[in-house]
C-alpha atoms as a PDB file:
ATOM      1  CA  UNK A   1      28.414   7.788  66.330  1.00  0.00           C
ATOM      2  CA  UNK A   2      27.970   5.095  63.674  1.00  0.00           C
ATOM      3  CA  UNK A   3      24.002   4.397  62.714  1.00  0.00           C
ATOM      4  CA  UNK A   4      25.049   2.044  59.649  1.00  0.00           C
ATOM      5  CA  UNK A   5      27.766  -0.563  59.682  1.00  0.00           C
ATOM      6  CA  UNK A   6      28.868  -3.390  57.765  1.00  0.00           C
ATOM      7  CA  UNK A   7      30.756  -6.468  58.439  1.00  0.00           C
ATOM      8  CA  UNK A   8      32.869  -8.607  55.574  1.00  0.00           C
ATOM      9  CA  UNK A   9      30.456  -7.535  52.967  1.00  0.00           C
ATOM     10  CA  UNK A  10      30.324  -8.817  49.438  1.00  0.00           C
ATOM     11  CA  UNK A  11      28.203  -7.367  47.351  1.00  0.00           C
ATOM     12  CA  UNK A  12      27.375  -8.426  43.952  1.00  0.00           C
ATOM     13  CA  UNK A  13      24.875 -10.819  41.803  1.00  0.00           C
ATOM     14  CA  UNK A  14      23.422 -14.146  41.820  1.00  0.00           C
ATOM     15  CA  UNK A  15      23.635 -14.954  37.791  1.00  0.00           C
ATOM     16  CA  UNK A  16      22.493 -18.752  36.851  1.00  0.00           C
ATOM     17  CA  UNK A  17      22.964 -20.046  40.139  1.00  0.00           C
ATOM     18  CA  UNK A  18      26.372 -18.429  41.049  1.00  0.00           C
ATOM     19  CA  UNK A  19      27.626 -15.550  42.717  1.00  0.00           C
ATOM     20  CA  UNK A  20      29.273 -12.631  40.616  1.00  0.00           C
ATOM     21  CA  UNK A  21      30.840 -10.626  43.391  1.00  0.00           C
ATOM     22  CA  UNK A  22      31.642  -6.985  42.634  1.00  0.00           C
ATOM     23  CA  UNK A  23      33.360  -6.119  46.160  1.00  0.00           C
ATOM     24  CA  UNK A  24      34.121  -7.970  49.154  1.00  0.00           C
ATOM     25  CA  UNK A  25      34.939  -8.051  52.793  1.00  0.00           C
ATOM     26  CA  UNK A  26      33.800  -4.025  53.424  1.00  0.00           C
ATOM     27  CA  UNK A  27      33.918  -3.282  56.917  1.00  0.00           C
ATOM     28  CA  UNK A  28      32.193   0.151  56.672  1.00  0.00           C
ATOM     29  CA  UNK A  29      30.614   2.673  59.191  1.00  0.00           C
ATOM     30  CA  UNK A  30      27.961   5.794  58.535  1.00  0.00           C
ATOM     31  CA  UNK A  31      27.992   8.416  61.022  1.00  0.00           C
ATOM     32  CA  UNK A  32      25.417  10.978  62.146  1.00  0.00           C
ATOM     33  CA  UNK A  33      25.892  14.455  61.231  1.00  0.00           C
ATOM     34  CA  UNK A  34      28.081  13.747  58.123  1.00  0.00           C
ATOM     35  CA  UNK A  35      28.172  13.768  54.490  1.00  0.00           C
ATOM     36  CA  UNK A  36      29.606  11.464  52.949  1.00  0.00           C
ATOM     37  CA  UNK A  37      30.387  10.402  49.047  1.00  0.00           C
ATOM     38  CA  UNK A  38      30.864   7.406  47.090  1.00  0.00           C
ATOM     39  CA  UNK A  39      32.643   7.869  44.263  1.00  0.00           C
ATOM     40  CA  UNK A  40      34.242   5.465  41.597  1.00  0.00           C
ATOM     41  CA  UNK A  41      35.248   4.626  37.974  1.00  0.00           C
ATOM     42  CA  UNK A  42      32.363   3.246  36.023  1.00  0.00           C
ATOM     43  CA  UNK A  43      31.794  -0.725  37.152  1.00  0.00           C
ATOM     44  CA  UNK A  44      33.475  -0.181  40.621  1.00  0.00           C
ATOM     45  CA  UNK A  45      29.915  -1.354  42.393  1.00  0.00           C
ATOM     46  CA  UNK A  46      28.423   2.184  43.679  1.00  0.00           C
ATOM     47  CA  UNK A  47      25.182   1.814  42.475  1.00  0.00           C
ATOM     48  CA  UNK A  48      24.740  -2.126  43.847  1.00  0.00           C
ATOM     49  CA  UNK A  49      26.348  -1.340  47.442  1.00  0.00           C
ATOM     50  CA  UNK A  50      24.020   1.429  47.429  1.00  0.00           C
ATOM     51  CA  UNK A  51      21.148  -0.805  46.769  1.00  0.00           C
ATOM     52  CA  UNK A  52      22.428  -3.479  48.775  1.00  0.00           C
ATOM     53  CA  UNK A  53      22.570  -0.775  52.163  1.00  0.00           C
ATOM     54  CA  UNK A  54      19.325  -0.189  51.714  1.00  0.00           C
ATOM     55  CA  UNK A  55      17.984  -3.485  51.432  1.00  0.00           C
ATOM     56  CA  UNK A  56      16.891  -3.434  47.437  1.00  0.00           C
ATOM     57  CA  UNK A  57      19.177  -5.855  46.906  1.00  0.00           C
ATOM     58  CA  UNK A  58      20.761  -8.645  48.835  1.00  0.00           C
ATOM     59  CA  UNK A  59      24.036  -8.825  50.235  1.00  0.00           C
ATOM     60  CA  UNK A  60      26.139 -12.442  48.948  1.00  0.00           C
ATOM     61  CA  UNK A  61      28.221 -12.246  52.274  1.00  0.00           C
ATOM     62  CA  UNK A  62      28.523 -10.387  55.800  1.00  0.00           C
ATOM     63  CA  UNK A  63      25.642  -7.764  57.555  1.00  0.00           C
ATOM     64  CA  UNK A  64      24.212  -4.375  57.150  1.00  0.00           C
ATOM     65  CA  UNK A  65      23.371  -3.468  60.539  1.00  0.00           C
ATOM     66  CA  UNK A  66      21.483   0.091  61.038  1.00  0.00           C
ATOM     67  CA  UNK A  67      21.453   0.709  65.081  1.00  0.00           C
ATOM     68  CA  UNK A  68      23.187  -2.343  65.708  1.00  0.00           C
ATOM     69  CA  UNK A  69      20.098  -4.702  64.078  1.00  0.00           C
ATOM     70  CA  UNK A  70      20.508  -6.682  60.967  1.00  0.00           C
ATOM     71  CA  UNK A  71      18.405  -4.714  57.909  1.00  0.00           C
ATOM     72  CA  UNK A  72      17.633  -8.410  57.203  1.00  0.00           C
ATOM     73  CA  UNK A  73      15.785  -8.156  60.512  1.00  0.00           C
ATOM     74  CA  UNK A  74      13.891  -4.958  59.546  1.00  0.00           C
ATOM     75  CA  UNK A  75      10.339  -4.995  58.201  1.00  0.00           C
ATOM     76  CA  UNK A  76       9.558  -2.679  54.875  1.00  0.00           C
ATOM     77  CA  UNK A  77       7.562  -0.163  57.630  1.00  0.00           C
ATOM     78  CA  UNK A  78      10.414  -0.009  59.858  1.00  0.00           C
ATOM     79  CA  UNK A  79      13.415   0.540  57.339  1.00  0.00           C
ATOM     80  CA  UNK A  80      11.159   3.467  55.939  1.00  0.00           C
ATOM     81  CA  UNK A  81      11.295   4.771  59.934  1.00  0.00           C
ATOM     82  CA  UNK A  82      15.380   3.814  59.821  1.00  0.00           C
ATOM     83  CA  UNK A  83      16.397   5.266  56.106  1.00  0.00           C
ATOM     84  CA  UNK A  84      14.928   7.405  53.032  1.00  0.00           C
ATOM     85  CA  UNK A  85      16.203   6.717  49.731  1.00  0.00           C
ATOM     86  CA  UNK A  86      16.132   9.625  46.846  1.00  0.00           C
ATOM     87  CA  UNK A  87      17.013   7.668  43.534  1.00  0.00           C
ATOM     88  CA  UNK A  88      18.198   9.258  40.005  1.00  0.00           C
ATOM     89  CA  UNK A  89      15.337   7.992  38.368  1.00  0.00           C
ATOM     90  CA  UNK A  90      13.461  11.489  37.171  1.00  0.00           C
ATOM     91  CA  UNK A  91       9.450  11.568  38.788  1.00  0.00           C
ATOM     92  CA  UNK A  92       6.907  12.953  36.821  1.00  0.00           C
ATOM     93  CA  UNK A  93       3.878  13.559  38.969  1.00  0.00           C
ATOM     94  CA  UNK A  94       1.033  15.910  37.851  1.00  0.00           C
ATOM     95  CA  UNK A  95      -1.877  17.602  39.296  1.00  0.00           C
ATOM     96  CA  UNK A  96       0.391  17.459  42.896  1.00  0.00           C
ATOM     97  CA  UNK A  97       2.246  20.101  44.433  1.00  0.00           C
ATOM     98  CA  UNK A  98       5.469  20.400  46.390  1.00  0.00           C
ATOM     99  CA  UNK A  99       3.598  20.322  49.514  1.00  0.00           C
ATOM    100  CA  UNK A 100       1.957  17.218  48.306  1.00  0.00           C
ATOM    101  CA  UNK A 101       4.865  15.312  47.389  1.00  0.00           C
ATOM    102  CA  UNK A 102       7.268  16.282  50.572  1.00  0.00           C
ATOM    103  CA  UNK A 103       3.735  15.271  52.475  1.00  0.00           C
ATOM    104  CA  UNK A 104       4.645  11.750  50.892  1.00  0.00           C
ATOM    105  CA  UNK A 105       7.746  11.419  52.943  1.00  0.00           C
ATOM    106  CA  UNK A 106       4.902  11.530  56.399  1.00  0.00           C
ATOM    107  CA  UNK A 107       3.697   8.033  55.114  1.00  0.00           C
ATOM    108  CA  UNK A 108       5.732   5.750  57.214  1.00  0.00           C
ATOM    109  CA  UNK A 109       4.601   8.202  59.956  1.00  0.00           C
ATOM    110  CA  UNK A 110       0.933   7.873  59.341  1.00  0.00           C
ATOM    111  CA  UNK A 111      -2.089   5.772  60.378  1.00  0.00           C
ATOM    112  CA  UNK A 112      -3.458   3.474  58.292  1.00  0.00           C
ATOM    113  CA  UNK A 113      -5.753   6.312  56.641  1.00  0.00           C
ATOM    114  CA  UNK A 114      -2.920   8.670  56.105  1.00  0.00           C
ATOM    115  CA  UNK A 115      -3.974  11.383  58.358  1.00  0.00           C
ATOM    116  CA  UNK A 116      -1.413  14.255  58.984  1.00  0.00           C
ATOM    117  CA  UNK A 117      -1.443  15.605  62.663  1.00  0.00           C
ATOM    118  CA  UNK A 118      -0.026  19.287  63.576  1.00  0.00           C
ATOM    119  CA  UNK A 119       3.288  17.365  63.704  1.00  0.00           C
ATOM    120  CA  UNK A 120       3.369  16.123  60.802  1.00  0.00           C
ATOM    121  CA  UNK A 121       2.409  19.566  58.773  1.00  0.00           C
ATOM    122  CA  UNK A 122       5.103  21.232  60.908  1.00  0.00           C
ATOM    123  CA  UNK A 123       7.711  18.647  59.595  1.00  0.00           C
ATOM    124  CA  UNK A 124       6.741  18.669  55.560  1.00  0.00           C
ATOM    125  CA  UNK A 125       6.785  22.645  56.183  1.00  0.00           C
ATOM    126  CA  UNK A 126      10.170  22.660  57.856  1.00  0.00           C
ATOM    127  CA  UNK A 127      11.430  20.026  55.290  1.00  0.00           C
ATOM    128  CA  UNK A 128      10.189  22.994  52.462  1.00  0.00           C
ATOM    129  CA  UNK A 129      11.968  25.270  54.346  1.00  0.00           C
ATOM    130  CA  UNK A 130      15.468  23.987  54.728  1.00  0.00           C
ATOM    131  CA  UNK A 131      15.617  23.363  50.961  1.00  0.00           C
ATOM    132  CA  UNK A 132      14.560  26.675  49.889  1.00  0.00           C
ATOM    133  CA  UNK A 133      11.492  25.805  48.603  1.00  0.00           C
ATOM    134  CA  UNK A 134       8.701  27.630  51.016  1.00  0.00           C
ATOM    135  CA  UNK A 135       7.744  30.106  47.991  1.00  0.00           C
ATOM    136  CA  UNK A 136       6.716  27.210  45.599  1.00  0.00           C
ATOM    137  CA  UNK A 137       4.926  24.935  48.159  1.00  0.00           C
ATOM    138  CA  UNK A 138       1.719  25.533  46.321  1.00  0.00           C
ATOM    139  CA  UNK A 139       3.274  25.268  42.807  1.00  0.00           C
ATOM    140  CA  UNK A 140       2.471  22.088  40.610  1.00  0.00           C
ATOM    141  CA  UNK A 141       5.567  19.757  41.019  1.00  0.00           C
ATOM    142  CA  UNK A 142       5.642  19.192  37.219  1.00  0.00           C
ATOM    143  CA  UNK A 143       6.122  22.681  36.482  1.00  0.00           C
ATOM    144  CA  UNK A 144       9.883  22.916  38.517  1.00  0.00           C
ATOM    145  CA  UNK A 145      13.149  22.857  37.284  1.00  0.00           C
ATOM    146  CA  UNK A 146      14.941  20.020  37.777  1.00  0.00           C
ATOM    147  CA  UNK A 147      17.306  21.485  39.872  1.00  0.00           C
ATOM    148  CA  UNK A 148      13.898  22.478  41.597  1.00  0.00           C
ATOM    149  CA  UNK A 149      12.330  19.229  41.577  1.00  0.00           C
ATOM    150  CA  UNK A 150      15.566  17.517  43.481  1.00  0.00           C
ATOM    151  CA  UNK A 151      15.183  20.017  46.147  1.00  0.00           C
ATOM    152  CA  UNK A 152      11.195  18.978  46.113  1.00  0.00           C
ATOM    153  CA  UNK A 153      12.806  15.272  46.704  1.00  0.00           C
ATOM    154  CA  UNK A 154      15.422  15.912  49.128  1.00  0.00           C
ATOM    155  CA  UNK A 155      12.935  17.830  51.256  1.00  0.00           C
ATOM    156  CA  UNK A 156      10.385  14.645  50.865  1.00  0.00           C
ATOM    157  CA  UNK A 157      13.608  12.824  52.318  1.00  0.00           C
ATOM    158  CA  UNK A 158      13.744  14.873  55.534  1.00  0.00           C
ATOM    159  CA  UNK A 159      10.226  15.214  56.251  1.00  0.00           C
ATOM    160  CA  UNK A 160      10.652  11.217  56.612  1.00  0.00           C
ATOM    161  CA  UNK A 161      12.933  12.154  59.643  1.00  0.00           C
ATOM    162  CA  UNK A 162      14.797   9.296  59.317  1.00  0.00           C
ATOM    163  CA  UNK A 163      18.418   9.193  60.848  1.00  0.00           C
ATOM    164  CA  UNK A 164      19.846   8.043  57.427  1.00  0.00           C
ATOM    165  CA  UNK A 165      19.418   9.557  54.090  1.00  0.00           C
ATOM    166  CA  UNK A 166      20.618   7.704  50.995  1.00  0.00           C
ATOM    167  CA  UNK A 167      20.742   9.473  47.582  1.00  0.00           C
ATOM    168  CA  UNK A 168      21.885   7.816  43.699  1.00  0.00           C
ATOM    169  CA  UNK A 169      23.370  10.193  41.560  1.00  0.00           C
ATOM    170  CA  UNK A 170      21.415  13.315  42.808  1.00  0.00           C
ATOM    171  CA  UNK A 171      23.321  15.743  40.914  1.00  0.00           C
ATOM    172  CA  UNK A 172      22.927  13.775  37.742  1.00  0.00           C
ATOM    173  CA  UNK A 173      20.622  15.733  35.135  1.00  0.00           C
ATOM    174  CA  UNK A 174      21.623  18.944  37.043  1.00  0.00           C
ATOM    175  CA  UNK A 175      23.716  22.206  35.355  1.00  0.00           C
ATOM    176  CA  UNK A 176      26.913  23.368  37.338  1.00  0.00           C
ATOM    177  CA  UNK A 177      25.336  25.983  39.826  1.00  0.00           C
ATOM    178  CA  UNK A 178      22.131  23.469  40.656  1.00  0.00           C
ATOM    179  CA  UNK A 179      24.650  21.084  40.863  1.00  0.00           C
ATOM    180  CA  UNK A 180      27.322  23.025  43.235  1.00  0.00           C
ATOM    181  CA  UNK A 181      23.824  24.042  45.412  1.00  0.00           C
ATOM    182  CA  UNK A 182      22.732  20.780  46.072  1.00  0.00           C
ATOM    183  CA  UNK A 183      26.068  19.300  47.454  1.00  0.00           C
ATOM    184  CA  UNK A 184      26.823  22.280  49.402  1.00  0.00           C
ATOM    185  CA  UNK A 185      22.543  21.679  50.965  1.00  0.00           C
ATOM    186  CA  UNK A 186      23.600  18.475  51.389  1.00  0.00           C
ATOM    187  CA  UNK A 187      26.857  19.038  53.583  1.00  0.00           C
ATOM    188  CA  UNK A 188      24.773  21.807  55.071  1.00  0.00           C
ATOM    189  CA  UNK A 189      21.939  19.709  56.142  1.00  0.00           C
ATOM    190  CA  UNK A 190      23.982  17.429  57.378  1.00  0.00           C
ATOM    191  CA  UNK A 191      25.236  19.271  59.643  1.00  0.00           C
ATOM    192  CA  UNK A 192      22.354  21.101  61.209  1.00  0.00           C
ATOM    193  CA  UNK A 193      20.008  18.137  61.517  1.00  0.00           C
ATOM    194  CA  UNK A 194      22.368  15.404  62.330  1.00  0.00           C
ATOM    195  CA  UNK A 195      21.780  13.279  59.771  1.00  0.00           C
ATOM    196  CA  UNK A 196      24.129  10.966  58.107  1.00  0.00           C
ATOM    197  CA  UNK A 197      24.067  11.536  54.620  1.00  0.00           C
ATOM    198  CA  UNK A 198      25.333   9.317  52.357  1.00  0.00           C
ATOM    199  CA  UNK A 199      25.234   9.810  48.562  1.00  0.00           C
ATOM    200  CA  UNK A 200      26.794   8.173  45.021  1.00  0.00           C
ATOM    201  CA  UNK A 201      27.776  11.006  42.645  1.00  0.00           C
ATOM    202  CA  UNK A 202      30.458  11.212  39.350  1.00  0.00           C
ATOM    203  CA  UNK A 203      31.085  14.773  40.602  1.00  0.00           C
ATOM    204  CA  UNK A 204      34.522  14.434  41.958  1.00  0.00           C
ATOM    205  CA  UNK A 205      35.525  17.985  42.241  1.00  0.00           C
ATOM    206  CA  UNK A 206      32.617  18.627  43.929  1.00  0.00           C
ATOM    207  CA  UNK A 207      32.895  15.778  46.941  1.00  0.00           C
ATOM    208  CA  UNK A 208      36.411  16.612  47.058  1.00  0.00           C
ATOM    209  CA  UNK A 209      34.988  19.723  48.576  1.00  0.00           C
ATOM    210  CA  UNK A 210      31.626  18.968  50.391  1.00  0.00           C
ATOM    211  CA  UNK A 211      32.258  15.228  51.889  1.00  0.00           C
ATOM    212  CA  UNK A 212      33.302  15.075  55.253  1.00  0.00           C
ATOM    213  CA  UNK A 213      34.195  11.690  54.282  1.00  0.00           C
ATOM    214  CA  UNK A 214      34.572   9.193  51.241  1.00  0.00           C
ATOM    215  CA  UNK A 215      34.221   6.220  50.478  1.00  0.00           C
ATOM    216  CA  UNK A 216      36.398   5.604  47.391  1.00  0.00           C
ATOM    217  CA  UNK A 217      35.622   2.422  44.781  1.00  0.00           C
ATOM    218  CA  UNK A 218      37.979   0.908  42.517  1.00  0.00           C
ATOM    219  CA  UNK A 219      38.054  -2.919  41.263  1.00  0.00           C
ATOM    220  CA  UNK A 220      40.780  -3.271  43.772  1.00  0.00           C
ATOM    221  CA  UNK A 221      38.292  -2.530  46.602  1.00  0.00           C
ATOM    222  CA  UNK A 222      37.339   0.732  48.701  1.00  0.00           C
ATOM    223  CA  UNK A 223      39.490   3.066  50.589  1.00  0.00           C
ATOM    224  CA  UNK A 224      37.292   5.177  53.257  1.00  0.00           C
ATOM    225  CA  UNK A 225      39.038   8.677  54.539  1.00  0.00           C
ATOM    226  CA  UNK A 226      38.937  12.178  55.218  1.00  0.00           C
ATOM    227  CA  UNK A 227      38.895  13.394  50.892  1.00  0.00           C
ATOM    228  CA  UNK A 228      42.528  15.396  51.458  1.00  0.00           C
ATOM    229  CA  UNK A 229      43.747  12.248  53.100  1.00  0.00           C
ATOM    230  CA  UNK A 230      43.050  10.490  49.684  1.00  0.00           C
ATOM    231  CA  UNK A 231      44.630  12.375  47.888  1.00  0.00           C
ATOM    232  CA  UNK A 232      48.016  12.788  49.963  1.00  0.00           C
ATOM    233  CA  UNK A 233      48.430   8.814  49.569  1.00  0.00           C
ATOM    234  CA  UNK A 234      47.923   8.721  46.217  1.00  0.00           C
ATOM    235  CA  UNK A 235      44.079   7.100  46.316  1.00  0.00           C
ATOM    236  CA  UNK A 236      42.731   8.875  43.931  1.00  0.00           C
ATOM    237  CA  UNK A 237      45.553   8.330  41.149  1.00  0.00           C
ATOM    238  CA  UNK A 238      45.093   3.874  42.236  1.00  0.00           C
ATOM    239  CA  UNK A 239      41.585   4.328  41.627  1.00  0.00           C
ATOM    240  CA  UNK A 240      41.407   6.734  38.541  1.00  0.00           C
ATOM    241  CA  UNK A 241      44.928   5.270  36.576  1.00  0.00           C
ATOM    242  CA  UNK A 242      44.340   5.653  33.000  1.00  0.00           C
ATOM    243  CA  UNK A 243      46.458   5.971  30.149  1.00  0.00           C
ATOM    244  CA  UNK A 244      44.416   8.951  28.667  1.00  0.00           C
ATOM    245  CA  UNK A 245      44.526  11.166  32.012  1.00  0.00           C
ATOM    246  CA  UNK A 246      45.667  11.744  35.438  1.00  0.00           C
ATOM    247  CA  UNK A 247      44.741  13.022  39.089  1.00  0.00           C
ATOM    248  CA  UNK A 248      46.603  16.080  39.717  1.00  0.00           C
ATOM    249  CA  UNK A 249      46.833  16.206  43.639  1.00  0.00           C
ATOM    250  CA  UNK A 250      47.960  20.132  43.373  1.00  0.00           C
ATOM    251  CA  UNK A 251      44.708  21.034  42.059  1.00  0.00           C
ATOM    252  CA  UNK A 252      42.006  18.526  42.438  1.00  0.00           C
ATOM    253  CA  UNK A 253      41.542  18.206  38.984  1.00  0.00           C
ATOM    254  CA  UNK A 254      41.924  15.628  36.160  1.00  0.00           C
ATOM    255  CA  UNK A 255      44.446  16.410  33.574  1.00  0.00           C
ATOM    256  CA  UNK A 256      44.672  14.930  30.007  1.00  0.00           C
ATOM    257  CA  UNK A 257      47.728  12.777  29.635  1.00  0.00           C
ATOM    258  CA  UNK A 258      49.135  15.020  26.438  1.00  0.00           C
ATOM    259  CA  UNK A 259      52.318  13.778  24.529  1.00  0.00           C
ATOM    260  CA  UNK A 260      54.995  16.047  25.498  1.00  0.00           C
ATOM    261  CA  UNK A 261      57.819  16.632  23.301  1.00  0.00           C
ATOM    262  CA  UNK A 262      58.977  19.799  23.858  1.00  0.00           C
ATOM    263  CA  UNK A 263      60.831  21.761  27.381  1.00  0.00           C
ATOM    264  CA  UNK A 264      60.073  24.983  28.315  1.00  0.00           C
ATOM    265  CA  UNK A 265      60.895  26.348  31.926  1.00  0.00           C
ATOM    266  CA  UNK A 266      57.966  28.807  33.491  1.00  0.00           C
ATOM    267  CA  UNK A 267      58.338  31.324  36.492  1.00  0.00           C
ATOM    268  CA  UNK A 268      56.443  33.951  37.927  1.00  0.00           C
ATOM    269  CA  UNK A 269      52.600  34.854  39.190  1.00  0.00           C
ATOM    270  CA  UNK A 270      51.431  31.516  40.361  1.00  0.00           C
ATOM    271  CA  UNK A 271      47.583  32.260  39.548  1.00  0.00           C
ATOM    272  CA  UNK A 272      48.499  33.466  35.975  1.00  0.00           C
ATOM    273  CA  UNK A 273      50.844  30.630  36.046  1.00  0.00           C
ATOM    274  CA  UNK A 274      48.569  27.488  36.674  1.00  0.00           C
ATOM    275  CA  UNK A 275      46.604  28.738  33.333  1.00  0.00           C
ATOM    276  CA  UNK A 276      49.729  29.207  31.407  1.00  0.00           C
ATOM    277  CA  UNK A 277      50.837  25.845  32.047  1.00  0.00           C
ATOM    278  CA  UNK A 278      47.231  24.062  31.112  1.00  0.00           C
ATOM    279  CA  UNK A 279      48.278  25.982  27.651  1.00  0.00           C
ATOM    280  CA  UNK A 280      51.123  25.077  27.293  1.00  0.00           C
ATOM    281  CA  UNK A 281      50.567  21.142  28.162  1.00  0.00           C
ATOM    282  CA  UNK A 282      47.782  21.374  25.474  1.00  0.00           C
ATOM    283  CA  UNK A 283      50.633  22.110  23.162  1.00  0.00           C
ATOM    284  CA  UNK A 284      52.707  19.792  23.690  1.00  0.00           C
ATOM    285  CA  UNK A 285      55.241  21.693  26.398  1.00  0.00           C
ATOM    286  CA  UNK A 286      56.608  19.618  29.642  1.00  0.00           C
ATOM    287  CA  UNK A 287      58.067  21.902  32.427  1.00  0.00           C
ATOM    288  CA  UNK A 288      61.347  21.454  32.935  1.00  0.00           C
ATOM    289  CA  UNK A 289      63.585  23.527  35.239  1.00  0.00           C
ATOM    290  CA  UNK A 290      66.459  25.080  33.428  1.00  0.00           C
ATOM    291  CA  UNK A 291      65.008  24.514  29.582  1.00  0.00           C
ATOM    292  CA  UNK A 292      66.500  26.722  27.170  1.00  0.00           C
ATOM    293  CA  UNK A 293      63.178  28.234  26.506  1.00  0.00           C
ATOM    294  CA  UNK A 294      61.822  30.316  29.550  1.00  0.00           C
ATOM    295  CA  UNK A 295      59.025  31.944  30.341  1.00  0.00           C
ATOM    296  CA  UNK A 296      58.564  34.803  32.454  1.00  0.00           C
ATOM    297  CA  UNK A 297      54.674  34.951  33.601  1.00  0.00           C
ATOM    298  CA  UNK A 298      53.843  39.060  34.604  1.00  0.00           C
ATOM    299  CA  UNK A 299      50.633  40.164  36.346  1.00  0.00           C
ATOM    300  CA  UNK A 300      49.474  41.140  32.784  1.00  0.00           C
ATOM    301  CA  UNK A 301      52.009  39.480  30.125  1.00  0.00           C
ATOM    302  CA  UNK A 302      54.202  36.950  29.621  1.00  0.00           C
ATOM    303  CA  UNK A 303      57.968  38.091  28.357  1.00  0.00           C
ATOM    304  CA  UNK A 304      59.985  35.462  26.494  1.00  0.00           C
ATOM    305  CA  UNK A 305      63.124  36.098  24.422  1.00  0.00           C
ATOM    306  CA  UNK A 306      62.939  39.999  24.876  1.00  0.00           C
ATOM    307  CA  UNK A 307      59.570  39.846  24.020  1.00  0.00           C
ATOM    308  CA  UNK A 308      56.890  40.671  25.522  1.00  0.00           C
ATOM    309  CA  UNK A 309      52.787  39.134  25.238  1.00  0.00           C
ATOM    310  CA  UNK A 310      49.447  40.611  26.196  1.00  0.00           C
ATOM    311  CA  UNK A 311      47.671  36.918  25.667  1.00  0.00           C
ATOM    312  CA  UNK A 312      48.122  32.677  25.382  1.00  0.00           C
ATOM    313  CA  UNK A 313      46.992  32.872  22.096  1.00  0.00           C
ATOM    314  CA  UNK A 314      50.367  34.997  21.136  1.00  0.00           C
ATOM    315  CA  UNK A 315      52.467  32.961  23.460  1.00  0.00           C
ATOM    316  CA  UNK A 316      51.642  29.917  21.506  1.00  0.00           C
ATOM    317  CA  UNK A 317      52.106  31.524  17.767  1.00  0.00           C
ATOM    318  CA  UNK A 318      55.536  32.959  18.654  1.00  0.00           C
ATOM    319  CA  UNK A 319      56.204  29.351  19.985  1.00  0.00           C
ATOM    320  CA  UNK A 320      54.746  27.463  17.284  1.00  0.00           C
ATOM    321  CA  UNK A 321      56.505  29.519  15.256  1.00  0.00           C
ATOM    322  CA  UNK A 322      60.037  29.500  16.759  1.00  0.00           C
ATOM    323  CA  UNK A 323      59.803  25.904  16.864  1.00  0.00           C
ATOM    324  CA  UNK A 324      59.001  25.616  12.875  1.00  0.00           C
ATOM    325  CA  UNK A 325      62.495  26.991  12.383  1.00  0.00           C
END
């Protein structure tokens, strides 16, 4: 079921009186219970249709409706009740703990004094909970990790309880395992609380993976599908073409465009293979079947010529230096 929709939207700027539009006409929908990702080059608009879906910023054209009412409709107090919002911005907060900043996310909840019920302690607990957090609920929030501290903010985000959580970038000044943790919690909690989920992230590989769906920005618009889907049509390569690199759909991956002016022909153990090949592009080899140079890729070695190679770093010298000749 769709809780967010849009109709012909442009999104963009109003600069000295007129309109700098950065996308236009998106007919978009949000549903409950999945995760999805924006992604984009650099420019593409993620940040302002983020901003502009939840009301920081105002649309030039068309409606953001959340439940089928215009967010132009909504009061401040009831899009807190409708959507939470976890920006990339980094919060520095002291003498509060993690229970004090997820009890933040019970202020659109509250009376006019602030006043948790049993309800509400129940919620900021659960919220605690489901990121992993339970053990450092007393800890000062200024003392966490930052991989810690995101948790601290996506929990804050569900103790809202709001049907619709929006998150910038929340990966951003993360490390690789905080960073694969969070967007597998994310497509987790998606799931189990029936949430739609929908964040803005550079980490391609990593959506590629978790989203259920993306939404994918280029300056020649956005392209919305299942993230396999994508890349079968060639999305990914429209909205990523460069000069420099490309999308490989085989892998997921972007690979540097090297120049190429030497054949070589590979066979053999595909996982040893896909390495052997990165190598081998790095030096300046294209694959091409029936090359006079092959390559025979073992479980352990790599034979070429009657010989016969423990490692990539001989490959290349025997190649290097049977091309010198």
């Amino acid at each position: 079921m769709a809780v967010l929709e849009t109709h012909k939207l442009d999104i963009g700027y109003q600069r000295k009186g007129k309109q700098a539009v950065v996308q236009s006409g998106l007919d978009l929908e949000l549903r409950a219970g999945e995760l999805v990702c924006l992604i984009g080059p650099n420019g593409s608009g993620k940040s302002t249709l983020l901003r502009t879906l939840a009301g920081l910023q105002k649309q030039l054209k068309g409606s953001v409706q959340i439940d089928k009412t215009d967010i132009s409709k909504l009061s401040q107090s009831k899009k807190a009740l409708k959507f939470a919002l976890v920006l990339t911005d980094k919060i520095e907060v002291d003498n509060a703990t993690v229970y004090d900043i997820v009890a933040f996310g019970r202020q659109p909840h509250s009376n006019w004094w602030g006043k948790q019920n049993r309800n509400d302690e129940t919620l900021i607990l659960d919220s605690i909970d489901m990121v992993h957090m339970s053990t450092f609920k007393e800890r000062f929030f200024c003392e966490l990790s930052d991989g810690e501290k995101q948790r601290v903010m996506i929990a804050k985000a569900l103790a809202q309880d709001t049907p619709i959580i929006m998150l910038d970038e929340p990966t951003a000044h993360l490390d690789l395992p905080n960073r694969v943790e969070i967007m597998l919690l994310l497509h987790r909690l998606a799931h189990k609380t029936d949430k739609a989920i929908l964040l803005s992230t550079h980490e391609l590989d990593l959506a590629l993976q978790a989203a259920d769906r993306i939404w994918l920005m280029s300056k020649n618009g956005l392209e919305c599908g299942v993230p396999e889907d994508l890349v079968f049509d060639g999305s990914f390569n429209r909205a990523f073409e460069s000069q420099y690199y490309f999308f490989n759909a085989s892998n997921g991956n972007f690979s540097m465009n090297y120049p190429m002016t030497k054949n070589v022909w590979v066979t053999g153990n595909k996982t040893r293979m896909y390495w052997t090949l990165r190598a081998l592009a790095r030096a300046g080899y294209m694959v091409v079947q029936g090359a006079e140079t092959e390559i025979q890729v073992d479980q352990d070695s790599w034979k070429i010529d009657d010989m016969k190679f423990t490692s990539i770093k001989d490959l290349l010298e025997y190649l290097e230096n049977k091309n010198a000749v």
